[in-house]
PDB file of N, CA and C in Angstrom:
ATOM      1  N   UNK A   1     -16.411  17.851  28.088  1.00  0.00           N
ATOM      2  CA  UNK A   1     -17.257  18.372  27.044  1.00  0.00           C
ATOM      3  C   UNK A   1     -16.427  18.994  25.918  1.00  0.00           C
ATOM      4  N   UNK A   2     -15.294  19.850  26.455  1.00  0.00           N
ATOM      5  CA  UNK A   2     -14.349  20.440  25.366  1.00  0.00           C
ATOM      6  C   UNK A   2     -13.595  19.326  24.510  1.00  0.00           C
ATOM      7  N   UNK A   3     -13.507  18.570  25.037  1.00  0.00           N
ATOM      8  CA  UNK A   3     -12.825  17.695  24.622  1.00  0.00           C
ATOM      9  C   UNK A   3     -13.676  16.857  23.282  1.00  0.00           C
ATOM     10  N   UNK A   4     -15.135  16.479  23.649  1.00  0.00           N
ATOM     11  CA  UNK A   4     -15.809  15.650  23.084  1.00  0.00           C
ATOM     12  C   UNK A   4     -15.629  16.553  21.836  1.00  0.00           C
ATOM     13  N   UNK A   5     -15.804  17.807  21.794  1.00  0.00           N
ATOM     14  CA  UNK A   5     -15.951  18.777  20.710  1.00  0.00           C
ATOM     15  C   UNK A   5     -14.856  18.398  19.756  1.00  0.00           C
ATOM     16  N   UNK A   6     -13.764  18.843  20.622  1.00  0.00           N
ATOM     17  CA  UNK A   6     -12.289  18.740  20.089  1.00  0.00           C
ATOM     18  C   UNK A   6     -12.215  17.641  18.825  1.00  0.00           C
ATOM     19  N   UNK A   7     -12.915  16.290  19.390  1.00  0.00           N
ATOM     20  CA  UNK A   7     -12.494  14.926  18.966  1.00  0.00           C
ATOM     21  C   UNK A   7     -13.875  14.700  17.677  1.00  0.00           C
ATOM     22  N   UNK A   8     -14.826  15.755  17.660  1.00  0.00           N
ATOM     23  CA  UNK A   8     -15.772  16.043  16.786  1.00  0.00           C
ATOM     24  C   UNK A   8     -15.166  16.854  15.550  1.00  0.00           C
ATOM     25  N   UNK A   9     -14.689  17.605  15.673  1.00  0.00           N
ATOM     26  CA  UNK A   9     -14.120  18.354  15.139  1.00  0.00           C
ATOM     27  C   UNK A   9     -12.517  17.912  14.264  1.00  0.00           C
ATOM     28  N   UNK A  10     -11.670  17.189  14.545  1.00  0.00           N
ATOM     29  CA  UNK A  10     -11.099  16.682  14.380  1.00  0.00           C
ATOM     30  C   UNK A  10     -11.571  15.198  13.263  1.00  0.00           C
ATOM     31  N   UNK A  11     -12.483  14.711  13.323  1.00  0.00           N
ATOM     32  CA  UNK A  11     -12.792  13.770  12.673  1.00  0.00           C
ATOM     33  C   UNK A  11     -13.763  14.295  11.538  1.00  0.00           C
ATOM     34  N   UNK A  12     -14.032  15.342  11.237  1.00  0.00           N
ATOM     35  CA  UNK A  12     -14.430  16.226  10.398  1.00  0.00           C
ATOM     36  C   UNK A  12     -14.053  17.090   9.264  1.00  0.00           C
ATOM     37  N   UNK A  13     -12.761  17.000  10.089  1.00  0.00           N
ATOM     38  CA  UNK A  13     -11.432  17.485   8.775  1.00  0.00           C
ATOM     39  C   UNK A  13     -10.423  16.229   8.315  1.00  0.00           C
ATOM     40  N   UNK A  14     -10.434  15.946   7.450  1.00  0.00           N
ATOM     41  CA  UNK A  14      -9.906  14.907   6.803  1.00  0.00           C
ATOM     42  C   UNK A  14      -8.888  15.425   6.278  1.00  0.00           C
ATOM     43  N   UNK A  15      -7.675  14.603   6.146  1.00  0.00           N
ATOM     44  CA  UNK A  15      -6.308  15.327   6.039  1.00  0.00           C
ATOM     45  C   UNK A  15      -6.569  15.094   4.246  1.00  0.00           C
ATOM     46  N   UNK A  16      -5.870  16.168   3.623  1.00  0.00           N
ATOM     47  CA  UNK A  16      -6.038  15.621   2.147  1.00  0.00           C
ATOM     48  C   UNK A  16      -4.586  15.627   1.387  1.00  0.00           C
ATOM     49  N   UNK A  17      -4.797  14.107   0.386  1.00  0.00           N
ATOM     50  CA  UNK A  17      -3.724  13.596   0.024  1.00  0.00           C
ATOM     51  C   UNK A  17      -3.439  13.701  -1.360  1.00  0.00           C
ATOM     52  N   UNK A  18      -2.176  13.304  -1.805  1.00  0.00           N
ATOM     53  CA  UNK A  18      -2.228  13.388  -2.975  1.00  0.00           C
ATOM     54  C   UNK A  18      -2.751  12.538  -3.520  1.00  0.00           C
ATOM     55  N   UNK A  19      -3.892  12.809  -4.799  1.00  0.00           N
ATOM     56  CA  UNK A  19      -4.747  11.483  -5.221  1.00  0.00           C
ATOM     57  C   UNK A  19      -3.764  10.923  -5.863  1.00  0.00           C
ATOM     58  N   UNK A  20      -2.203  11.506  -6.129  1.00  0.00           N
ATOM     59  CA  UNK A  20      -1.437  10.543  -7.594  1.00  0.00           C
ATOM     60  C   UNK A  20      -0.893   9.409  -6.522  1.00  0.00           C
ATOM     61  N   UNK A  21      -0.533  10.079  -5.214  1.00  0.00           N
ATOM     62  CA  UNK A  21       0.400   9.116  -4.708  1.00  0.00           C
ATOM     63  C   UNK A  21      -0.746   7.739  -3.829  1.00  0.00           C
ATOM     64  N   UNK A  22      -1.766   8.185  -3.458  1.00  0.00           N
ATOM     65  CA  UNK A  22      -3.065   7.482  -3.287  1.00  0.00           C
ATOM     66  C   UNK A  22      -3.398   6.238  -4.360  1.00  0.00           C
ATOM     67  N   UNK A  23      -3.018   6.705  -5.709  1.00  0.00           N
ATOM     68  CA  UNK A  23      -3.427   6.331  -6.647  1.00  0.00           C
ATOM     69  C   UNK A  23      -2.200   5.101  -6.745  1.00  0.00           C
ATOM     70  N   UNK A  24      -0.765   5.747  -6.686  1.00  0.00           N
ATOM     71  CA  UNK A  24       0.057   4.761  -6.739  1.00  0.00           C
ATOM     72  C   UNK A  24       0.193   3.572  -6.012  1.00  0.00           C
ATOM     73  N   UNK A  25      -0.106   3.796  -4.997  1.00  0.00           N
ATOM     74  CA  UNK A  25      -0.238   3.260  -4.096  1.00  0.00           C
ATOM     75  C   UNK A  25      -1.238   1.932  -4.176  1.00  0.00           C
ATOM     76  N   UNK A  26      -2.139   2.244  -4.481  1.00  0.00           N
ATOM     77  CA  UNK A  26      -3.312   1.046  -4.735  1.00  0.00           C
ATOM     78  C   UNK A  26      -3.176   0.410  -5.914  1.00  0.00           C
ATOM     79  N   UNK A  27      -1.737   0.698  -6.864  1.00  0.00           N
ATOM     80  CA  UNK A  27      -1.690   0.057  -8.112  1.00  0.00           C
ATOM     81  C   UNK A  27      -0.883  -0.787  -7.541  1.00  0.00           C
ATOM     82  N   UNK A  28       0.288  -0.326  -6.560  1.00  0.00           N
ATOM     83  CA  UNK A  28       1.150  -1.525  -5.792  1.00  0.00           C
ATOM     84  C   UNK A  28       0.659  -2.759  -5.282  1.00  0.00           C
ATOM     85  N   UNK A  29      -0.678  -2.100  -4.250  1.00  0.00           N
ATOM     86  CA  UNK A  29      -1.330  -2.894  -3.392  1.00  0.00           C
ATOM     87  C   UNK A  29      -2.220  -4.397  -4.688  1.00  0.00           C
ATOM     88  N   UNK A  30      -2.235  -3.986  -6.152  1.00  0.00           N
ATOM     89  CA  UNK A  30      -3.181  -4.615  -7.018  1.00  0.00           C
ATOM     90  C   UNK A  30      -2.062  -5.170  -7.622  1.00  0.00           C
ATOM     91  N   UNK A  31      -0.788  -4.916  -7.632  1.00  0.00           N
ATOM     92  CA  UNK A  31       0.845  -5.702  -8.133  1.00  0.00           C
ATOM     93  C   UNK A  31       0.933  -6.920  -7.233  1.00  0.00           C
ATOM     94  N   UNK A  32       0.748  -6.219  -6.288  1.00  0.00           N
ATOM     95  CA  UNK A  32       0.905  -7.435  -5.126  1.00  0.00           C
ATOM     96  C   UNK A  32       0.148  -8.581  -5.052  1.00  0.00           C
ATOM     97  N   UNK A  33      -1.273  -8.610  -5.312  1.00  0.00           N
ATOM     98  CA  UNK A  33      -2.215  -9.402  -5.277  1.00  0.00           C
ATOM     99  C   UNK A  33      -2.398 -10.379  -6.260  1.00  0.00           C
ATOM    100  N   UNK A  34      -1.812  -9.708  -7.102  1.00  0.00           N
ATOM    101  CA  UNK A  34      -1.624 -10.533  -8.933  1.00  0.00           C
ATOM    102  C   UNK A  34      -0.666 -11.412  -8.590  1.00  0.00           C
ATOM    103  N   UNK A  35       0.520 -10.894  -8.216  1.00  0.00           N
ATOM    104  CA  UNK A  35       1.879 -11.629  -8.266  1.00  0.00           C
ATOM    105  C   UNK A  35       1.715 -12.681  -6.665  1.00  0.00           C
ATOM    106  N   UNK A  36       0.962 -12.245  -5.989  1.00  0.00           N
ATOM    107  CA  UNK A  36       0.910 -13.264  -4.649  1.00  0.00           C
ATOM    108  C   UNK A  36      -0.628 -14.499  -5.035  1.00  0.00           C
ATOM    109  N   UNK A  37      -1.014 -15.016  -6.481  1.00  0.00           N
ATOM    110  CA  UNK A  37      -1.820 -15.225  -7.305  1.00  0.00           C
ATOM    111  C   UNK A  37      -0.681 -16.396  -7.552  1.00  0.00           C
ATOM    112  N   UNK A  38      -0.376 -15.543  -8.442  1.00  0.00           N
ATOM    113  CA  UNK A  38       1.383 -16.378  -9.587  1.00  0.00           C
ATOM    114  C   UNK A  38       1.681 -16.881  -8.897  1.00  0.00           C
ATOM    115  N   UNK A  39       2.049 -16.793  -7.598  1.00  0.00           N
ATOM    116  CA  UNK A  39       2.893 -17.412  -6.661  1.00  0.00           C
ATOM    117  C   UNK A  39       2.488 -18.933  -6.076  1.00  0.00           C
ATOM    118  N   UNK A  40       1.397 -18.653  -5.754  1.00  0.00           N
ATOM    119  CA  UNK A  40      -0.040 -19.988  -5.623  1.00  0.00           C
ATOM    120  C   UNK A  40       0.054 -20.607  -6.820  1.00  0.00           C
ATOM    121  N   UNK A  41       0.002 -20.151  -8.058  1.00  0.00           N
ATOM    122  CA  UNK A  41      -0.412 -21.019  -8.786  1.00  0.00           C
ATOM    123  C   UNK A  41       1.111 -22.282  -9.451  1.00  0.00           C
ATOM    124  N   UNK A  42       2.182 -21.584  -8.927  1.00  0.00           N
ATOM    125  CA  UNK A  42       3.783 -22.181  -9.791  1.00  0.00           C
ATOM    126  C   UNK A  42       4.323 -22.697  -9.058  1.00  0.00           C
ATOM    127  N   UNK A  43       4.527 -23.905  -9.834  1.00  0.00           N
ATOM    128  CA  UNK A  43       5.384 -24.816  -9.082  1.00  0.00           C
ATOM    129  C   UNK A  43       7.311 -24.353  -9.420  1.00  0.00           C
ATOM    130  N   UNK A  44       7.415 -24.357 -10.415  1.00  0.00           N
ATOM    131  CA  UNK A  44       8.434 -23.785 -11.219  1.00  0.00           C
ATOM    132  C   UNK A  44       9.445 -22.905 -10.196  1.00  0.00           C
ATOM    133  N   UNK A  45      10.792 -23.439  -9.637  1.00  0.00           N
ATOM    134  CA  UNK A  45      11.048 -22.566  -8.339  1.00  0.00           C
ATOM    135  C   UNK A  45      11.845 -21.476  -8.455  1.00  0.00           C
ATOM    136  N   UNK A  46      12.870 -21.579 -10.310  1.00  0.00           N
ATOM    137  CA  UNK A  46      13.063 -20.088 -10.764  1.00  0.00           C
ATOM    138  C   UNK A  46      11.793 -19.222 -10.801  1.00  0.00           C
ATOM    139  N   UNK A  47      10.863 -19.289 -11.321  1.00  0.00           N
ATOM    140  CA  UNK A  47       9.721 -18.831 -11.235  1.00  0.00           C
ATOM    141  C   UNK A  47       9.468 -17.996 -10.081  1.00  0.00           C
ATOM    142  N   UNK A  48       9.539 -18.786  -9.276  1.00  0.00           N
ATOM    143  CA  UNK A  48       8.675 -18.515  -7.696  1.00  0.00           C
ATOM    144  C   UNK A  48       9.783 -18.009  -7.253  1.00  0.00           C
ATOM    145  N   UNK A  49      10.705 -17.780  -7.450  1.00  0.00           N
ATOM    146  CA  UNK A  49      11.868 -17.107  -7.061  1.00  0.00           C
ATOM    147  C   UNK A  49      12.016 -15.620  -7.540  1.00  0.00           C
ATOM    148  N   UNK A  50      11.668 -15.498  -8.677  1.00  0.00           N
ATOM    149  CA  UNK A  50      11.340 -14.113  -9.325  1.00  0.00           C
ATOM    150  C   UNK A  50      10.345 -13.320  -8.531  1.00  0.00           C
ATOM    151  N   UNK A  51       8.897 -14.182  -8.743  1.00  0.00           N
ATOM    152  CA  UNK A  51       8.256 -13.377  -8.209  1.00  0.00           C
ATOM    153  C   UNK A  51       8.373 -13.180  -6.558  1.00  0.00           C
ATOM    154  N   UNK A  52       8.910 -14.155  -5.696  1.00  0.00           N
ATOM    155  CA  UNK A  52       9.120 -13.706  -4.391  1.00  0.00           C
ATOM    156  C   UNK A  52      10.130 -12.275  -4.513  1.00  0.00           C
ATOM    157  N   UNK A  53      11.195 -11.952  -5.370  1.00  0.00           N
ATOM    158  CA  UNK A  53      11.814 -10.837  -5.576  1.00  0.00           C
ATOM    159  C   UNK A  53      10.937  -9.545  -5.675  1.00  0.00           C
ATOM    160  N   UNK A  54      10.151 -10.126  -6.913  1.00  0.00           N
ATOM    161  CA  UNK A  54       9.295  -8.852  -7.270  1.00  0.00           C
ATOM    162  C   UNK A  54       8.506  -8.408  -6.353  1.00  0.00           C
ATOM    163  N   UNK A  55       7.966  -8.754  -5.322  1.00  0.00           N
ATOM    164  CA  UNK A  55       7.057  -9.045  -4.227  1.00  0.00           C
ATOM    165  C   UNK A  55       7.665  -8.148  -3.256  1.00  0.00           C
ATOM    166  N   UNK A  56       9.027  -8.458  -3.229  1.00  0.00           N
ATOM    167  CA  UNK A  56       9.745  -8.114  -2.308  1.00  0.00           C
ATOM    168  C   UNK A  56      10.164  -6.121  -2.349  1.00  0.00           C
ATOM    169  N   UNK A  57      10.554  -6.418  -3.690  1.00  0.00           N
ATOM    170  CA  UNK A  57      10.443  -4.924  -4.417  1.00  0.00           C
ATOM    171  C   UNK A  57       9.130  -4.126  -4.466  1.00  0.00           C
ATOM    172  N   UNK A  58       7.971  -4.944  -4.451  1.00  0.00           N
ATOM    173  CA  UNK A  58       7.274  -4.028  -4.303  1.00  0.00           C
ATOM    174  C   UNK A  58       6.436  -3.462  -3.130  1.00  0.00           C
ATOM    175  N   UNK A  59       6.929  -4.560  -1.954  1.00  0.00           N
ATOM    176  CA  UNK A  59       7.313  -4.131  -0.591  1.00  0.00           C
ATOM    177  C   UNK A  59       7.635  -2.631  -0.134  1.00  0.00           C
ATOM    178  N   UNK A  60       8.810  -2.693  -0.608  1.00  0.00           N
ATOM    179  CA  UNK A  60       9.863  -1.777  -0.606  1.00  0.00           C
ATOM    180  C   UNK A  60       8.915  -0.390  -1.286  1.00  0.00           C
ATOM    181  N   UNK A  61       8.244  -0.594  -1.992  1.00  0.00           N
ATOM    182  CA  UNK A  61       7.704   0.735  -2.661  1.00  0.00           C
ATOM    183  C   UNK A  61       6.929   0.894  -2.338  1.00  0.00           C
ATOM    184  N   UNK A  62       6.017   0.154  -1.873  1.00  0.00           N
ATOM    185  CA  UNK A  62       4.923   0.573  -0.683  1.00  0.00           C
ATOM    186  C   UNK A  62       4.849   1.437   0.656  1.00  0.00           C
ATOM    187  N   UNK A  63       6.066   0.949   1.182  1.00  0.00           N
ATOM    188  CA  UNK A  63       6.454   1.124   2.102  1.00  0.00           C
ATOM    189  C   UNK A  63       7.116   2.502   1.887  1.00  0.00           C
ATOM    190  N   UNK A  64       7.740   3.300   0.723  1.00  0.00           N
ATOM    191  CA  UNK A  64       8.116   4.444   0.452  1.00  0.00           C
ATOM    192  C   UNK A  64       6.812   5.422   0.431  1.00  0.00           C
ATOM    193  N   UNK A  65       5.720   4.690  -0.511  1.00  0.00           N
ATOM    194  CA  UNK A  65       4.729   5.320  -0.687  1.00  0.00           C
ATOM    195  C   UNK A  65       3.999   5.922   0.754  1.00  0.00           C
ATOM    196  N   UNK A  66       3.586   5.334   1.627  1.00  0.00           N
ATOM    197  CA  UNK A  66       2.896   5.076   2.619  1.00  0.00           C
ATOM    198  C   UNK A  66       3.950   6.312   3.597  1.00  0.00           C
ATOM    199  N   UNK A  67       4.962   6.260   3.538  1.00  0.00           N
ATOM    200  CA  UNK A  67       5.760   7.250   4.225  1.00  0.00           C
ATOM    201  C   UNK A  67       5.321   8.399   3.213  1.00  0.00           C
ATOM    202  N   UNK A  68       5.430   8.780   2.477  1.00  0.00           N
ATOM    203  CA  UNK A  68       5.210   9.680   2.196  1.00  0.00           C
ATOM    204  C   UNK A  68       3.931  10.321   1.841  1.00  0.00           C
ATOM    205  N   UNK A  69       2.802   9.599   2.375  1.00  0.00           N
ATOM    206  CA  UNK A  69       1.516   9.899   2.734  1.00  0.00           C
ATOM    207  C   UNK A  69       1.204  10.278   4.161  1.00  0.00           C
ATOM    208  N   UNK A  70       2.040   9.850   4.763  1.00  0.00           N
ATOM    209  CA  UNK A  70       2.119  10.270   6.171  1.00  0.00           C
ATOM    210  C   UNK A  70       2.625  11.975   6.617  1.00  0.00           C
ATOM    211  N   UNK A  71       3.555  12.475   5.297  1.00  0.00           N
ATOM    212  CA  UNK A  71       4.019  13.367   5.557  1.00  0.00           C
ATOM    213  C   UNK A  71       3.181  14.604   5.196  1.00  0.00           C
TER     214      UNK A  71
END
């Protein structure tokens, strides 16, 4: 029973984040979607070579972001 409480209670308080880094975050996630778009659409393999980079980079910043939402 203490427990059920516990796990009531707990899902009631919502951890709160920074809306900028929240914010950044979903501009990455909307970088990504554009450029994984481009990617479908080019045949061009400098092209598709760029954006697999950029893709890749913005991997990488996601992945910073997301850590530091955790913290």
């Amino acid at each position: 029973m203490e427990e059920l409480e516990r796990e009531r209670r707990q899902s009631r308080t919502k951890t709160v984040r920074d809306p900028e880094k929240v914010r950044a975050l979903e501009s990455l996630r909307l970088a990504r979607t554009e450029l994984e778009g481009q990617l479908a659409a080019t045949a061009n393999e400098r092209r598709r070579d760029h954006i697999n980079q950029a893709i890749a980079e913005i991997e990488r910043r996601m992945k910073e972001a997301e850590e530091e939402l955790k913290d």
